[in-house]
C-alpha atoms as a PDB file:
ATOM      1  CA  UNK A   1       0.000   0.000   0.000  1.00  0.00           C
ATOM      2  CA  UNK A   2       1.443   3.256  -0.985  1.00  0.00           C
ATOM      3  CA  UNK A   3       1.084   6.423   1.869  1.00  0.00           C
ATOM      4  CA  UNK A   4       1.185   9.872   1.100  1.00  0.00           C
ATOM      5  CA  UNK A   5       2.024  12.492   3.044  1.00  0.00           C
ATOM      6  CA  UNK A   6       0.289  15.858   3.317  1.00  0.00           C
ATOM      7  CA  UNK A   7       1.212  18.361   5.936  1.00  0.00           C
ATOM      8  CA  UNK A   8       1.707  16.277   8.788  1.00  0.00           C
ATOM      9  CA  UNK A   9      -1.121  13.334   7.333  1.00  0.00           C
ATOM     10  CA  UNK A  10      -0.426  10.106   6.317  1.00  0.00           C
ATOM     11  CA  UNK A  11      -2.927   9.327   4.097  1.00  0.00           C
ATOM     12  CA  UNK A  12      -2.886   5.592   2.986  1.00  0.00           C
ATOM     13  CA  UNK A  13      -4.233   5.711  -1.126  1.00  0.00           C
ATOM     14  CA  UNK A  14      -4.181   2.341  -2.602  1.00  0.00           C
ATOM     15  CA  UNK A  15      -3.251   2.206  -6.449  1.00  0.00           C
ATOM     16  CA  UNK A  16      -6.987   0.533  -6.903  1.00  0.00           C
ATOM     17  CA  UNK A  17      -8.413   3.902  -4.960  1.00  0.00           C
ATOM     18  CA  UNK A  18      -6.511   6.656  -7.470  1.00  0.00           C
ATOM     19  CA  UNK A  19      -7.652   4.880 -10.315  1.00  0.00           C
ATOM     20  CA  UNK A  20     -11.104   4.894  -9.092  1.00  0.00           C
ATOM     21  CA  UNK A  21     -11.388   8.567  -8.023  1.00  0.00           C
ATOM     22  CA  UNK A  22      -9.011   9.896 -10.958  1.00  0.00           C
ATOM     23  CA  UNK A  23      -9.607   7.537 -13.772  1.00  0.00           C
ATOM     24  CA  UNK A  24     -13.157   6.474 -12.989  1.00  0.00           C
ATOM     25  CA  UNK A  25     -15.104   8.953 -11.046  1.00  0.00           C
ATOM     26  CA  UNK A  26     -13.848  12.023 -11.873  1.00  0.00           C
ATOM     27  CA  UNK A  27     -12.772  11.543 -15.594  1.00  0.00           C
ATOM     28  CA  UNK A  28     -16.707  10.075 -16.010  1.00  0.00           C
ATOM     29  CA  UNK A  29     -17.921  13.387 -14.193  1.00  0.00           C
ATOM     30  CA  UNK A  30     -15.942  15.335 -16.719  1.00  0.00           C
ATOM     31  CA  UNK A  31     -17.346  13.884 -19.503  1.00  0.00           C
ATOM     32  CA  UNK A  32     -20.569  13.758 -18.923  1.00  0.00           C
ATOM     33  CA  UNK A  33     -19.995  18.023 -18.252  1.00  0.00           C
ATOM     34  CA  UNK A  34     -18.315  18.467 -21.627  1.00  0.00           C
ATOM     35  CA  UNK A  35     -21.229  16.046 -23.506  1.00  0.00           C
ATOM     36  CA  UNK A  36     -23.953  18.173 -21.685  1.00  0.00           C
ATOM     37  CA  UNK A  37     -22.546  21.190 -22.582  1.00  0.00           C
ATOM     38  CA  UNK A  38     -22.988  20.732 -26.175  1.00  0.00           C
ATOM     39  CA  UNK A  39     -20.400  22.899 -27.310  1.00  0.00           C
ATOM     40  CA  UNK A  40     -17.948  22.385 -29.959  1.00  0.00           C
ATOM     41  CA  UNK A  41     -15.207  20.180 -27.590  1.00  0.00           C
ATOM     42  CA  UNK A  42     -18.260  18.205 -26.139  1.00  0.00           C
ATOM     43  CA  UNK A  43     -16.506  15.086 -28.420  1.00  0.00           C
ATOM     44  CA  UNK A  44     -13.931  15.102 -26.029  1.00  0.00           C
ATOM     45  CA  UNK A  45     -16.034  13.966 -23.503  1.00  0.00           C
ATOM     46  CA  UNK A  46     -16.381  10.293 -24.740  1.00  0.00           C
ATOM     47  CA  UNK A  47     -12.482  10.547 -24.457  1.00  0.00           C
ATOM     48  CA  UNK A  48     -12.989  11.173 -20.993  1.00  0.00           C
ATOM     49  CA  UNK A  49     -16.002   8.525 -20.738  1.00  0.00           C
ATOM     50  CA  UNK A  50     -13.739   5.903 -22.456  1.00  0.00           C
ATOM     51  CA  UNK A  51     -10.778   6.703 -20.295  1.00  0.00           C
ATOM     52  CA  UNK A  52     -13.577   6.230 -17.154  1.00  0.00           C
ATOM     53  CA  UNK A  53     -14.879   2.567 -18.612  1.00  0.00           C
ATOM     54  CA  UNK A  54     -11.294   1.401 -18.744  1.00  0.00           C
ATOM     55  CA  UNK A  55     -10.515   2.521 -15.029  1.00  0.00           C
ATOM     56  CA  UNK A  56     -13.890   0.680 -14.212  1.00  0.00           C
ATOM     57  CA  UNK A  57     -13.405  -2.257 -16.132  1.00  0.00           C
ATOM     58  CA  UNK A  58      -9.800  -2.641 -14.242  1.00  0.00           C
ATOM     59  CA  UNK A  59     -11.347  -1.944 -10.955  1.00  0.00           C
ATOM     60  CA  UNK A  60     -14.030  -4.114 -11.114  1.00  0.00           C
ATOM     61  CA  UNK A  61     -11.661  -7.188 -12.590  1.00  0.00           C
ATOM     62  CA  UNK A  62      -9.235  -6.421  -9.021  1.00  0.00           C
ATOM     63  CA  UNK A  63     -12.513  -6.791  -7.262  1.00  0.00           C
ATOM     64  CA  UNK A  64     -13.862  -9.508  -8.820  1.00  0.00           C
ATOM     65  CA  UNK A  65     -17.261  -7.585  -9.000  1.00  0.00           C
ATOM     66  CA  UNK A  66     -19.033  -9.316 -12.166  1.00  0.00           C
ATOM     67  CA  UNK A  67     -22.114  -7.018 -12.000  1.00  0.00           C
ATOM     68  CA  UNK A  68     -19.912  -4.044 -12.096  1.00  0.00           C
ATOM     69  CA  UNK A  69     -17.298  -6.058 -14.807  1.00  0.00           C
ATOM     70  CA  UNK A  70     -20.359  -6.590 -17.444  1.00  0.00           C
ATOM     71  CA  UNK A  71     -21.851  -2.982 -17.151  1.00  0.00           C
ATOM     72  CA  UNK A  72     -18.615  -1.576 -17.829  1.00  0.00           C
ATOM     73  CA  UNK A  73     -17.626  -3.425 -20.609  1.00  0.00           C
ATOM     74  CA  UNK A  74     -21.002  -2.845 -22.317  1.00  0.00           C
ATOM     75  CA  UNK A  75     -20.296   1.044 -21.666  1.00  0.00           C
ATOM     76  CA  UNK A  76     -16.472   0.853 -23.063  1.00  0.00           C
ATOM     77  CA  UNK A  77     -18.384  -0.535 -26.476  1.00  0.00           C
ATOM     78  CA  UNK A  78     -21.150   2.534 -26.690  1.00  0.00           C
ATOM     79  CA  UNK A  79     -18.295   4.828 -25.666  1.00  0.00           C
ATOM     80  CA  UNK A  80     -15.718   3.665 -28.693  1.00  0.00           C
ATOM     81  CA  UNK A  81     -18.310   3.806 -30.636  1.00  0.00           C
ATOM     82  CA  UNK A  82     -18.870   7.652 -29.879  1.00  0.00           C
ATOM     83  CA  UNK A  83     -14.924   8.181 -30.141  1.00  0.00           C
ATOM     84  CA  UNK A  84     -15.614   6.543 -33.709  1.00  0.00           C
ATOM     85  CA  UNK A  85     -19.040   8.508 -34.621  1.00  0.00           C
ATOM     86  CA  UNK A  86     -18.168  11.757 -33.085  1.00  0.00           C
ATOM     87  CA  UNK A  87     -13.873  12.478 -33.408  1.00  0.00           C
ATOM     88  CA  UNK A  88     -12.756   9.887 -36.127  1.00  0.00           C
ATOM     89  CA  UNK A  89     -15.224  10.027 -38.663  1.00  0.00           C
END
């Protein structure tokens, strides 16, 4: 387990817990800000979605969370398909 130290804190932050907050939560939050937006950089937020799924996928494989694991994946397939329909076609 990896321990950071702020000011005085030891904070212990699992790998697992950075890629959920970063990758997953936060990156998905994004996303879904720049999509609702609906602005001309609102394709960058299935970047930012597929970047999520991937962080999700990972965690829920470590956690051996098949409910999770099958949601995910299904979402990493709509997602590349919006990288493909909205940013490389």
């Amino acid at each position: 387990m990896q321990t950071a130290t702020i000011k005085n804190y030891n904070l212990d932050i699992s790998r697992e817990e950075i890629i959920k907050w970063v990758f997953g939560t936060f990156m998905g939050i994004f996303g879904a800000i720049l999509v609702s937006l609906n602005f001309e950089y609102s394709k960058y937020g299935y970047v930012l979605f597929t970047i999520s799924s991937f962080a999700w996928v990972y965690i829920s494989i470590s956690k051996k969370d098949n409910a999770l694991l099958f949601m995910q994946l299904v979402f990493t397939v709509i997602n590349i398909i919006g990288l493909y329909q909205w940013i490389l076609v």
